[in-house]
C-alpha atoms as a PDB file:
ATOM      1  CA  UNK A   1      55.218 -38.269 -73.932  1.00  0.00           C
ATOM      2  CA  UNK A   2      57.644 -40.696 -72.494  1.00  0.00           C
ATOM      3  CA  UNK A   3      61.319 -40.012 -71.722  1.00  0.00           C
ATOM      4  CA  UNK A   4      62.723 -41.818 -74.371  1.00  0.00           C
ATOM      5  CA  UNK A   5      60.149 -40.146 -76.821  1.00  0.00           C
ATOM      6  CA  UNK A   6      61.162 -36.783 -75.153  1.00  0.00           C
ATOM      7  CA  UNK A   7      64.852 -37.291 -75.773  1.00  0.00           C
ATOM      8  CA  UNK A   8      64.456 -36.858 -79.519  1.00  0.00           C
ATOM      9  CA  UNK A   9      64.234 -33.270 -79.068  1.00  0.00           C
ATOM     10  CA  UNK A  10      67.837 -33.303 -78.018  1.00  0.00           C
ATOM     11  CA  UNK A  11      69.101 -35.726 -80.434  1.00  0.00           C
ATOM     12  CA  UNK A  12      67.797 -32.950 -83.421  1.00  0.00           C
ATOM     13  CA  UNK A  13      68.627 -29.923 -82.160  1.00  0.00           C
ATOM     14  CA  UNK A  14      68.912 -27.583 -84.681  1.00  0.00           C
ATOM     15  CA  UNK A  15      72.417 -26.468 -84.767  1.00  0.00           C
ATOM     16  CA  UNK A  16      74.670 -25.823 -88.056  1.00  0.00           C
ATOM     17  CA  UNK A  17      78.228 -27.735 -87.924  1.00  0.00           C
ATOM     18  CA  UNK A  18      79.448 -24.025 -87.125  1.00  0.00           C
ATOM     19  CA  UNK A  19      77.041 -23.790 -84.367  1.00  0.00           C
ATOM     20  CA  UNK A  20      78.104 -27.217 -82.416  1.00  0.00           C
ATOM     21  CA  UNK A  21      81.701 -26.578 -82.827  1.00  0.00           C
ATOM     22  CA  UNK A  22      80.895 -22.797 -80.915  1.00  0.00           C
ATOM     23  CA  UNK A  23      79.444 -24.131 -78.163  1.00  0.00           C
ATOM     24  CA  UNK A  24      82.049 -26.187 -76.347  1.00  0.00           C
ATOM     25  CA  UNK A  25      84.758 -23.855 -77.459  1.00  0.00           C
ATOM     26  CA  UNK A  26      83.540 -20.424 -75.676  1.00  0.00           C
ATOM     27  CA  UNK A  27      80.868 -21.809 -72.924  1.00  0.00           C
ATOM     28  CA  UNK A  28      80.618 -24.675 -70.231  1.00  0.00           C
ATOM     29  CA  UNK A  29      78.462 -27.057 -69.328  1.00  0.00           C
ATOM     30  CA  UNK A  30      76.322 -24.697 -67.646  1.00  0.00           C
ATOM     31  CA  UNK A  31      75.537 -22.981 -71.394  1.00  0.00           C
ATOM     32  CA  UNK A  32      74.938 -26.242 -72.782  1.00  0.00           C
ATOM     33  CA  UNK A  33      72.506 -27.252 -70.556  1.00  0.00           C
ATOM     34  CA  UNK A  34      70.642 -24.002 -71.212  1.00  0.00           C
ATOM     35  CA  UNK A  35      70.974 -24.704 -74.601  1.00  0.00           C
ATOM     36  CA  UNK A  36      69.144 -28.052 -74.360  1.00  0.00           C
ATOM     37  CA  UNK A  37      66.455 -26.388 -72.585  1.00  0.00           C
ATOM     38  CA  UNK A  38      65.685 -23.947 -74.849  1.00  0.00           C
ATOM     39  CA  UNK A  39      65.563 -26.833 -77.222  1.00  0.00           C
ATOM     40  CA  UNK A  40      62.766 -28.362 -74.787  1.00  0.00           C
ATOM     41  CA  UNK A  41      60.910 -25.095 -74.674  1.00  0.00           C
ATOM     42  CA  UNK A  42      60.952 -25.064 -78.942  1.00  0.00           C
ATOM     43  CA  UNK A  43      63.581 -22.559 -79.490  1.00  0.00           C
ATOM     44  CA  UNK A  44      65.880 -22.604 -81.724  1.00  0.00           C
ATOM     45  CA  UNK A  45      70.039 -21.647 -80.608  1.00  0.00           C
ATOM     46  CA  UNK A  46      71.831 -19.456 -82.855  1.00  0.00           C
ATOM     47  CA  UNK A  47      75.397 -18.544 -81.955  1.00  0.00           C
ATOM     48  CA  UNK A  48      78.678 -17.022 -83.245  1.00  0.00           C
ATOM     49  CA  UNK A  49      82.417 -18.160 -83.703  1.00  0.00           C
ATOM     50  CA  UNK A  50      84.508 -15.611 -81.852  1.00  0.00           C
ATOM     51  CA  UNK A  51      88.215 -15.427 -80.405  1.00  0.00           C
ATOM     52  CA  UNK A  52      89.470 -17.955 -82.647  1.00  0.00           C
ATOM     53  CA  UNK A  53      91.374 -18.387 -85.669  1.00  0.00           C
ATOM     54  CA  UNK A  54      89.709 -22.113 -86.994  1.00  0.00           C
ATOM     55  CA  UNK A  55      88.427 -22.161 -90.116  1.00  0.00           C
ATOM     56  CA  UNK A  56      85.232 -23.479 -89.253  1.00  0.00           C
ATOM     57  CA  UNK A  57      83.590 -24.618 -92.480  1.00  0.00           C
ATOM     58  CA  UNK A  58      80.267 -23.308 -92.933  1.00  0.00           C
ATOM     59  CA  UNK A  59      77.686 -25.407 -94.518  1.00  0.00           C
ATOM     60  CA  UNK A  60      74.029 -24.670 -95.920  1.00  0.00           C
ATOM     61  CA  UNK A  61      71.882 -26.705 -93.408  1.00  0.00           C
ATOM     62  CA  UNK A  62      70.110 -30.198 -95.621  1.00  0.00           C
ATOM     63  CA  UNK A  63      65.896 -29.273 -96.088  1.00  0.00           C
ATOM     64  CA  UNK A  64      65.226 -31.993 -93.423  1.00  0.00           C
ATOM     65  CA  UNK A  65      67.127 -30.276 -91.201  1.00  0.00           C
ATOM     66  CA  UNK A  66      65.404 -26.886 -92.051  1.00  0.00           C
ATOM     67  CA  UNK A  67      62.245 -28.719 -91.548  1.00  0.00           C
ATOM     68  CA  UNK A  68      63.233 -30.308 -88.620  1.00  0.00           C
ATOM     69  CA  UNK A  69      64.081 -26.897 -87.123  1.00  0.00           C
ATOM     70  CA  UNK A  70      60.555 -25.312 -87.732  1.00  0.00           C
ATOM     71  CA  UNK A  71      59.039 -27.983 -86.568  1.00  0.00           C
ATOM     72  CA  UNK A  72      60.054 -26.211 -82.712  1.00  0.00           C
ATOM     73  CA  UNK A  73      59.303 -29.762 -80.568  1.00  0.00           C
ATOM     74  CA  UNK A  74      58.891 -29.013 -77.225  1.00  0.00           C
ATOM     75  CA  UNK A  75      59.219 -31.350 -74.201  1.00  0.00           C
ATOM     76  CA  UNK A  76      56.465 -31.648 -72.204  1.00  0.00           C
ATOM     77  CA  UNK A  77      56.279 -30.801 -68.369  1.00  0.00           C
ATOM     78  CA  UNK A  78      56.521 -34.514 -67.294  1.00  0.00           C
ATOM     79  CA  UNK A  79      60.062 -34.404 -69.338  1.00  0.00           C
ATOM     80  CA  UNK A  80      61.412 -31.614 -67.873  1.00  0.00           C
ATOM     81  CA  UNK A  81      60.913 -33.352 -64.284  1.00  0.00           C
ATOM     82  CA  UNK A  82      62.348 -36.055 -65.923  1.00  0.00           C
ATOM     83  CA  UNK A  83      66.031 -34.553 -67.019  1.00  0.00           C
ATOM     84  CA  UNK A  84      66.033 -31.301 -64.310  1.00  0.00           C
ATOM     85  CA  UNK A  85      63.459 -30.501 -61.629  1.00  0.00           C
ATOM     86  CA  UNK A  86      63.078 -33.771 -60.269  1.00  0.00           C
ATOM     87  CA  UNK A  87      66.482 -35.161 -60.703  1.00  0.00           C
ATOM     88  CA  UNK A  88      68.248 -35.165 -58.072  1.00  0.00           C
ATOM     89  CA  UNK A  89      72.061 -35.716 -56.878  1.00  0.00           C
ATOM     90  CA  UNK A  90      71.817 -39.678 -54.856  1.00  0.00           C
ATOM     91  CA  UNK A  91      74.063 -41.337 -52.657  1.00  0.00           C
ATOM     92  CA  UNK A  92      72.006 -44.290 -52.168  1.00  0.00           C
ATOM     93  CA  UNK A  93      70.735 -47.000 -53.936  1.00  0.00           C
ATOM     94  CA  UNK A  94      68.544 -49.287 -54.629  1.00  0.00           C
ATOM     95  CA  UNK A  95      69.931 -53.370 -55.155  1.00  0.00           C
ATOM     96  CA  UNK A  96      68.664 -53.134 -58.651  1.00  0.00           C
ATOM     97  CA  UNK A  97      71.407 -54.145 -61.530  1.00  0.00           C
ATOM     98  CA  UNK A  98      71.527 -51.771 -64.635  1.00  0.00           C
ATOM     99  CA  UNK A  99      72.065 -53.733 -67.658  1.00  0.00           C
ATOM    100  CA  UNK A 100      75.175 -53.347 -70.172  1.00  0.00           C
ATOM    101  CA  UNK A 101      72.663 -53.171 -73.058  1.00  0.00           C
ATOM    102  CA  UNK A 102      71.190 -49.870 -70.550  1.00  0.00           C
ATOM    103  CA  UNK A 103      74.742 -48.620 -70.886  1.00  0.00           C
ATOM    104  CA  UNK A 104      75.122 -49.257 -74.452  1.00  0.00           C
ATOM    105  CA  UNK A 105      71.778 -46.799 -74.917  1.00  0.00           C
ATOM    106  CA  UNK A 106      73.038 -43.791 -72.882  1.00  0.00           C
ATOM    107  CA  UNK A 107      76.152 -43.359 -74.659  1.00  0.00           C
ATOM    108  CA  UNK A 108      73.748 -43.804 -77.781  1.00  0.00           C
ATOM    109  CA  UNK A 109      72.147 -40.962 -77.082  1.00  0.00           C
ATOM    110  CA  UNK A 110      74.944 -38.707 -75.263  1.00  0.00           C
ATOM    111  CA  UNK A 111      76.954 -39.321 -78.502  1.00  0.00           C
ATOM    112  CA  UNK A 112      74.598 -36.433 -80.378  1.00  0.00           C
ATOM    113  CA  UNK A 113      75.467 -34.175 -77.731  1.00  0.00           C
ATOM    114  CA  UNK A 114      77.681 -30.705 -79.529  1.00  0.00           C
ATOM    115  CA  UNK A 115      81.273 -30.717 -78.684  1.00  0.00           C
ATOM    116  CA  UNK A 116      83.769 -27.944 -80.350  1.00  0.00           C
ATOM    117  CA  UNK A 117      84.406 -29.106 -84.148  1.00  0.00           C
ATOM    118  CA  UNK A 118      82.632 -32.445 -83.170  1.00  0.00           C
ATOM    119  CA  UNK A 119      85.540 -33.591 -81.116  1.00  0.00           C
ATOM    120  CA  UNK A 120      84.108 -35.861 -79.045  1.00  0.00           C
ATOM    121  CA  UNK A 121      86.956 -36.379 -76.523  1.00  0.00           C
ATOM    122  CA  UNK A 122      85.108 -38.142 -73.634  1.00  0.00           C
ATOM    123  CA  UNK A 123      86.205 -41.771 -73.021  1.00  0.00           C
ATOM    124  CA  UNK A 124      84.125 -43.963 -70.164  1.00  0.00           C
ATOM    125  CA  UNK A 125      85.009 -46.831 -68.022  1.00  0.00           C
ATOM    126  CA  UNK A 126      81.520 -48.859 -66.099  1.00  0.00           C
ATOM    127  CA  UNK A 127      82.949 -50.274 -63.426  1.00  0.00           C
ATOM    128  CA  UNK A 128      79.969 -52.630 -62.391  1.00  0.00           C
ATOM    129  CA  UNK A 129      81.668 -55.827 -61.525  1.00  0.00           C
ATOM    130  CA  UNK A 130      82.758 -56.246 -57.617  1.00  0.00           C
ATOM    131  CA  UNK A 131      86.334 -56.947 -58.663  1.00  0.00           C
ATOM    132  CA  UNK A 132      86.380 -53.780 -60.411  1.00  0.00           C
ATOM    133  CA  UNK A 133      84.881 -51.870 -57.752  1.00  0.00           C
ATOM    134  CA  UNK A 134      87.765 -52.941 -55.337  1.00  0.00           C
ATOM    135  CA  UNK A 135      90.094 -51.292 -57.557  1.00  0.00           C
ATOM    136  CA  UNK A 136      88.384 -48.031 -57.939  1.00  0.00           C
ATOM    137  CA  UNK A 137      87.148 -47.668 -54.199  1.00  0.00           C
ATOM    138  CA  UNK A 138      91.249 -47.419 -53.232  1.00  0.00           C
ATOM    139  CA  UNK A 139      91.222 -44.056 -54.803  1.00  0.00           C
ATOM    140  CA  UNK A 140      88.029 -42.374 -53.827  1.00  0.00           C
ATOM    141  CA  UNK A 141      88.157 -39.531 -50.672  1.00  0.00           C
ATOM    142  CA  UNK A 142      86.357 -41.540 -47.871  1.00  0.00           C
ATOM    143  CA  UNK A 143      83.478 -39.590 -48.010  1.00  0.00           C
ATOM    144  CA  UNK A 144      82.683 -41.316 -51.481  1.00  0.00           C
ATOM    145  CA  UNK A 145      83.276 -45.105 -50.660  1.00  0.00           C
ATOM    146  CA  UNK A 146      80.092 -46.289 -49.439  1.00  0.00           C
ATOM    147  CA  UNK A 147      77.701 -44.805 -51.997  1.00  0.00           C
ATOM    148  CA  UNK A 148      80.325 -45.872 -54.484  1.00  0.00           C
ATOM    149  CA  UNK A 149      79.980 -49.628 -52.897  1.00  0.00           C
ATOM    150  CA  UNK A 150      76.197 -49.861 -53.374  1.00  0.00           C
ATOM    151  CA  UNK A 151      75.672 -48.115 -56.521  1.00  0.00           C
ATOM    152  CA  UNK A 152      75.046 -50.597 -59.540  1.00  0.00           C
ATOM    153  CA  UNK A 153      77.588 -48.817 -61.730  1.00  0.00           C
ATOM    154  CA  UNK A 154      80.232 -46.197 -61.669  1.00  0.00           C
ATOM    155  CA  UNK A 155      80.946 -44.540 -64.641  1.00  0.00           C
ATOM    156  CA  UNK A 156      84.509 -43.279 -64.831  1.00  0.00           C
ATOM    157  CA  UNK A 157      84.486 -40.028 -67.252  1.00  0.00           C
ATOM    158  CA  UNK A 158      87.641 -39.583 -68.845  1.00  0.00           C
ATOM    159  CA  UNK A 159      89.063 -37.474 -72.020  1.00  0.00           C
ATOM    160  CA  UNK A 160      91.521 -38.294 -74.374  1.00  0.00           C
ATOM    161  CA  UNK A 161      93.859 -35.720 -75.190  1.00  0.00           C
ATOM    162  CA  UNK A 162      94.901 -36.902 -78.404  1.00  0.00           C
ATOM    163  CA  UNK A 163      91.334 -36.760 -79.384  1.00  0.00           C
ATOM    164  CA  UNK A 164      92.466 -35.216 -82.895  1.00  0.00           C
ATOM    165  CA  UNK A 165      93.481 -38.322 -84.073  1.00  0.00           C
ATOM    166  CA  UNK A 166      89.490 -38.966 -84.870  1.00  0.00           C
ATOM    167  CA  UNK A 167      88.964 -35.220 -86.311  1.00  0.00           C
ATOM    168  CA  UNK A 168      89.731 -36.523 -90.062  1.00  0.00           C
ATOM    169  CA  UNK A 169      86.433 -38.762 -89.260  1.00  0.00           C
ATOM    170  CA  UNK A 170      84.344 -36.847 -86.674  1.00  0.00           C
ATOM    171  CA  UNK A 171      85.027 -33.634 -88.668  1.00  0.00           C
ATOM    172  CA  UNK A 172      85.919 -34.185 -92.375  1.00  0.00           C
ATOM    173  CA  UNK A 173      84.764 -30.606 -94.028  1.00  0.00           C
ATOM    174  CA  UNK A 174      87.982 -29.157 -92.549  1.00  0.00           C
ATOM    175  CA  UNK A 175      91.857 -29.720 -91.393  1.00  0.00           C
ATOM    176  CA  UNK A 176      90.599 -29.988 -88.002  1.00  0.00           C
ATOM    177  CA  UNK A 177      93.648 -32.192 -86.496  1.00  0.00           C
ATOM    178  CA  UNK A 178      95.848 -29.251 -87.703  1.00  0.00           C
ATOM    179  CA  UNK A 179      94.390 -26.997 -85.287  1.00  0.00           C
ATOM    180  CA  UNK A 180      95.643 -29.210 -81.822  1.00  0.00           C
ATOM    181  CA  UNK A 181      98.255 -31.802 -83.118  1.00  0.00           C
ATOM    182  CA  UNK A 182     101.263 -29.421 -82.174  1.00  0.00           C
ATOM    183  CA  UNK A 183      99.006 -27.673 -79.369  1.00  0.00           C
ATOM    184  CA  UNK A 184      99.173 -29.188 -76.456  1.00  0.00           C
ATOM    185  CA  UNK A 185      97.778 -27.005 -74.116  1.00  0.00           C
ATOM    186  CA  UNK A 186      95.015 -26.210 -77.142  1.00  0.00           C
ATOM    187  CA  UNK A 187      94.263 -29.854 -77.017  1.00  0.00           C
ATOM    188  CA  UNK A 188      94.319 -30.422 -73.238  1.00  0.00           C
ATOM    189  CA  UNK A 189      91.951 -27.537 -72.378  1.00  0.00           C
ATOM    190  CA  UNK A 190      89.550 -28.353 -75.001  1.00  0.00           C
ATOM    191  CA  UNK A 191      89.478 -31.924 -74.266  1.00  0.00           C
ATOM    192  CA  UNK A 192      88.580 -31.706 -70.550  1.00  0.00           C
ATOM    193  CA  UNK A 193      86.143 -28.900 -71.544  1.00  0.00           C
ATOM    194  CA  UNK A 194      84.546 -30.921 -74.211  1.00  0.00           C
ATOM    195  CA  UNK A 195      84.284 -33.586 -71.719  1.00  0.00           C
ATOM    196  CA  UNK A 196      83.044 -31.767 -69.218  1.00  0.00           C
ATOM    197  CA  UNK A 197      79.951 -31.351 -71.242  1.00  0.00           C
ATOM    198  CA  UNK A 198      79.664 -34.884 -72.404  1.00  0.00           C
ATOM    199  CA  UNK A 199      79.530 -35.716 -68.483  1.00  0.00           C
ATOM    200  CA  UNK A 200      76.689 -32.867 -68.491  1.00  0.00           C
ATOM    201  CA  UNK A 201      75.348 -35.151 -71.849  1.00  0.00           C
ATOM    202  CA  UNK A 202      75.481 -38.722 -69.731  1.00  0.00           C
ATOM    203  CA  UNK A 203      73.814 -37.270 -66.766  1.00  0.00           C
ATOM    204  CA  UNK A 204      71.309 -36.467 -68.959  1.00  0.00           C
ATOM    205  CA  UNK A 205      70.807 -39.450 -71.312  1.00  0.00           C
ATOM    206  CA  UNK A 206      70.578 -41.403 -67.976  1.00  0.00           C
ATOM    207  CA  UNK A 207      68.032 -39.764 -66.640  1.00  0.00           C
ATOM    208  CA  UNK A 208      66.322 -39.842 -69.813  1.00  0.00           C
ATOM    209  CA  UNK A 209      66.315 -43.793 -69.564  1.00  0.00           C
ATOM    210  CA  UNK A 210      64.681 -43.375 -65.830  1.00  0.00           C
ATOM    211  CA  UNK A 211      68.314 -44.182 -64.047  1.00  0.00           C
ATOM    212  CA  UNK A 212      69.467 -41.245 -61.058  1.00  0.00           C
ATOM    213  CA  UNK A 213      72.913 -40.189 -61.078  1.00  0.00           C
ATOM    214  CA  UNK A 214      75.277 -39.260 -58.380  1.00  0.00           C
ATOM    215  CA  UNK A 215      78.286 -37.344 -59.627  1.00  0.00           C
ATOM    216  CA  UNK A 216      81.385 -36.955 -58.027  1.00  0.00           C
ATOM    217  CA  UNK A 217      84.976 -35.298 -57.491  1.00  0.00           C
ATOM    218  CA  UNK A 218      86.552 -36.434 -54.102  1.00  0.00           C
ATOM    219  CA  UNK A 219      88.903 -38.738 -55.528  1.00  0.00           C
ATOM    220  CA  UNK A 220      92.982 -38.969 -56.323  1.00  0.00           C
ATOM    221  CA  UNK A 221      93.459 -38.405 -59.943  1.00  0.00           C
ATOM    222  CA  UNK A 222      96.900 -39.878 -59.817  1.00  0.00           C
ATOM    223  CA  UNK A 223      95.984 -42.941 -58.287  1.00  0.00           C
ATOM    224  CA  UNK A 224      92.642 -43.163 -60.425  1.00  0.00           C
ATOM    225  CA  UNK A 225      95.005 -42.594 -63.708  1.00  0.00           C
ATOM    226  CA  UNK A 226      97.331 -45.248 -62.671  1.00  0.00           C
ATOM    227  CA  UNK A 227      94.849 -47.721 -61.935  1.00  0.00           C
ATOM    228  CA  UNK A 228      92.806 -47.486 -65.078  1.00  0.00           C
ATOM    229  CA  UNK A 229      94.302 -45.678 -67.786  1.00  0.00           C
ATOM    230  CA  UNK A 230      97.847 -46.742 -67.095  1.00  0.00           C
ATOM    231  CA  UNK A 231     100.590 -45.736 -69.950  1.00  0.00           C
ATOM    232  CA  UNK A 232     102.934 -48.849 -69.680  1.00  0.00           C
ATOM    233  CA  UNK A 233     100.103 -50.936 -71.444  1.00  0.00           C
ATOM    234  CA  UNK A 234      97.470 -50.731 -72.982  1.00  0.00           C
ATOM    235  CA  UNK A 235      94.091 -50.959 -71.792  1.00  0.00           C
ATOM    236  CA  UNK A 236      91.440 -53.899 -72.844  1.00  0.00           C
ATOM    237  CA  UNK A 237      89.473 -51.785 -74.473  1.00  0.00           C
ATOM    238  CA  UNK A 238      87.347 -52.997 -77.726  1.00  0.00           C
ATOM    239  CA  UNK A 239      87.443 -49.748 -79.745  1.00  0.00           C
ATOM    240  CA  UNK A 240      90.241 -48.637 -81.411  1.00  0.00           C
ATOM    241  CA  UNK A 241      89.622 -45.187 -80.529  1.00  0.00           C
ATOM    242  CA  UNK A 242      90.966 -45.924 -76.982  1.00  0.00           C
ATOM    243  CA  UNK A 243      94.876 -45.181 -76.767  1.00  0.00           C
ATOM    244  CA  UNK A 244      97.223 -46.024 -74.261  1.00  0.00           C
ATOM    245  CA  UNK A 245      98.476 -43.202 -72.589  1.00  0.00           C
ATOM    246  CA  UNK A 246      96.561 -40.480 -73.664  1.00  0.00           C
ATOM    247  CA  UNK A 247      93.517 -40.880 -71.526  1.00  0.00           C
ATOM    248  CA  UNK A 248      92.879 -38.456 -67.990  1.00  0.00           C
ATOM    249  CA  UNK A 249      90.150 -38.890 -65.472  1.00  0.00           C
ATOM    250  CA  UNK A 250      87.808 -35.584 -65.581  1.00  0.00           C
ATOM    251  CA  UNK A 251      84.706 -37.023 -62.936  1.00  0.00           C
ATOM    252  CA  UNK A 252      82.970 -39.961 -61.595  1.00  0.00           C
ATOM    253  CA  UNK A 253      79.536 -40.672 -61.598  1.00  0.00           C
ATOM    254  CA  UNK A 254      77.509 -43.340 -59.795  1.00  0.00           C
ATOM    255  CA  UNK A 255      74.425 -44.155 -61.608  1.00  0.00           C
ATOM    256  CA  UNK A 256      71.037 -46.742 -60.786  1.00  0.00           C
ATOM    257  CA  UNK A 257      67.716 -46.793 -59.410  1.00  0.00           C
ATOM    258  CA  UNK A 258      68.512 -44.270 -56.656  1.00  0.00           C
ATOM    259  CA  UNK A 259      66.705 -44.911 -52.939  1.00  0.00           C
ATOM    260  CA  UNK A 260      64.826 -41.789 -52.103  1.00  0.00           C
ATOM    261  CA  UNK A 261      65.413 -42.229 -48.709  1.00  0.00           C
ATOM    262  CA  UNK A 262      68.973 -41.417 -48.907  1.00  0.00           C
ATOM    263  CA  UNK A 263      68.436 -37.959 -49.637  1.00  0.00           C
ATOM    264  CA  UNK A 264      68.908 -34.667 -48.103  1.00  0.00           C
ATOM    265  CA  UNK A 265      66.167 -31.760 -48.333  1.00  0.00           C
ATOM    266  CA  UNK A 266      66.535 -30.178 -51.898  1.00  0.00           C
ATOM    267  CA  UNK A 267      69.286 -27.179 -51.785  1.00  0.00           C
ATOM    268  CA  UNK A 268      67.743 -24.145 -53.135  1.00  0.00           C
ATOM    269  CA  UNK A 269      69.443 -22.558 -56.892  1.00  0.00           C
ATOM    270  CA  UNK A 270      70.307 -18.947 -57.619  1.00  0.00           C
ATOM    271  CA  UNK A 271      67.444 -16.842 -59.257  1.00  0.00           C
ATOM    272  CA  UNK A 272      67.629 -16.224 -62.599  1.00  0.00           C
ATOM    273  CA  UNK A 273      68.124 -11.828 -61.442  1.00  0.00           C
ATOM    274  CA  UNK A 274      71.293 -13.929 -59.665  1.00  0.00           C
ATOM    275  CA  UNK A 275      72.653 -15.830 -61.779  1.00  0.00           C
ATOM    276  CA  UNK A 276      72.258 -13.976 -65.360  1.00  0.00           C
ATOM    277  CA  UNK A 277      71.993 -11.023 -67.096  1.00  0.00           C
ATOM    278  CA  UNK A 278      69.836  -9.554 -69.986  1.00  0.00           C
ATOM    279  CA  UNK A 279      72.327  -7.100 -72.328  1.00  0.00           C
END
């Protein structure tokens, strides 16, 4: 099985419309990524709406998606390399362009990602053209320039905090917008933790598509906000779903064809006895 063939286990996983909208809105990133490995592994994620007040509409689950839930997929050992034990965090790359149609097909599949009530708040810059580059590389800590300078592309992950605006067509069973139009601090909080996990969601859909990744903070929010999502205009942006003013950096990631010789010895991860708990 072949990445891209792999990757359909996480474009079906079999969620209810109660289930994806849980998921952002009382875990991280790190549950989400669990959640797509017990996808991987054929099991099925069943979880519960608690601590809110949202109305979530239930509704009964279609019989292909019944049948695509027994069906319990798994991804093969070479895929799990693929998206987790082989992946690895690169700082240098190889001079090998990644093309826009490649960056057209991992927000294609990052798009199917859950988010809470389907909100979908992530917004992303590529900054692949030299021009561009000079712009960003003025706000990066200087530990971050060079890799930043060789990478093919640098994917600015931003969120949109007047992501509601889309709810009446992302999530159409329910009132959604209600909930964070006259929240602010609702809306903010769940949009940088929504897009936290579509960053998590990229990462992965690149890796699917055989492309490393090199996330990164180190860089002045301020001056990365001004530069690209300034509010006295608005940005050349295609889709309408991009607003002027309403946009925040969350990360950056470099992504490519990363040069294995660039990086360090493999930092060990906290044991499972470390890390979780069985209650």
């Amino acid at each position: 099985m072949g990445p891209r063939e792999g990757w359909e286990v996480f474009r079906h996983l079999p969620l209810s419309e109660q289930e994806l909208a849980a998921i952002a809105a009382n875990v991280g990133v790190v549950f989400a990524l669990n959640a797509l490995l017990l996808s991987a592994h054929g099991m099925t994620c069943s979880l519960q709406v608690r601590g809110s007040d949202h109305p979530y509409s239930e509704r009964p689950l279609s019989s292909d998606h019944n049948q695509e839930a027994n069906m319990n997929s798994q991804l093969n050992e070479e895929g799990q390399d693929l998206l987790f034990r082989n992946a690895r965090t690169h700082n240098a790359w190889l001079p090998k362009p990644v093309s826009d149609d490649t960056l057209r097909q991992i927000y294609d599949l990052m798009k199917w990602g859950p988010t809470s009530a389907n909100c979908s708040p992530a917004r992303i810059l590529f900054v692949r053209t030299p021009e561009a580059k000079q712009r960003l590389l003025a706000a990066l800590a200087p530990g971050n320039i060079e890799k930043t300078k060789s990478a093919p592309v640098t994917a600015i992950i931003g969120y949109d905090g007047k992501f509601y605006d889309h709810l009446p067509k992302l999530f159409p069973h329910a009132d959604a917008r209600a909930w964070f139009a006259d929240t602010p601090e609702l809306a903010e909080v769940t949009a940088r933790r929504n897009s936290s996990l579509q960053g998590a969601y990229f990462m992965i859909a690149a890796r699917a598509l055989g492309l490393d990744c090199g996330p990164m903070s180190g860089f002045d929010q301020a001056k990365m906000d001004h530069e690209f999502f300034p509010a006295a205009q608005k940005p050349n942006f295609e889709f309408e779903y991009f607003p002027d003013s309403h946009i925040k950096t969350n990360f950056l990631c470099n992504i490519g064809y990363g040069d294995p010789a660039g990086l360090y010895p493999r930092s060990p991860r906290l044991e499972f006895d470390e890390a979780c708990k069985l209650l």
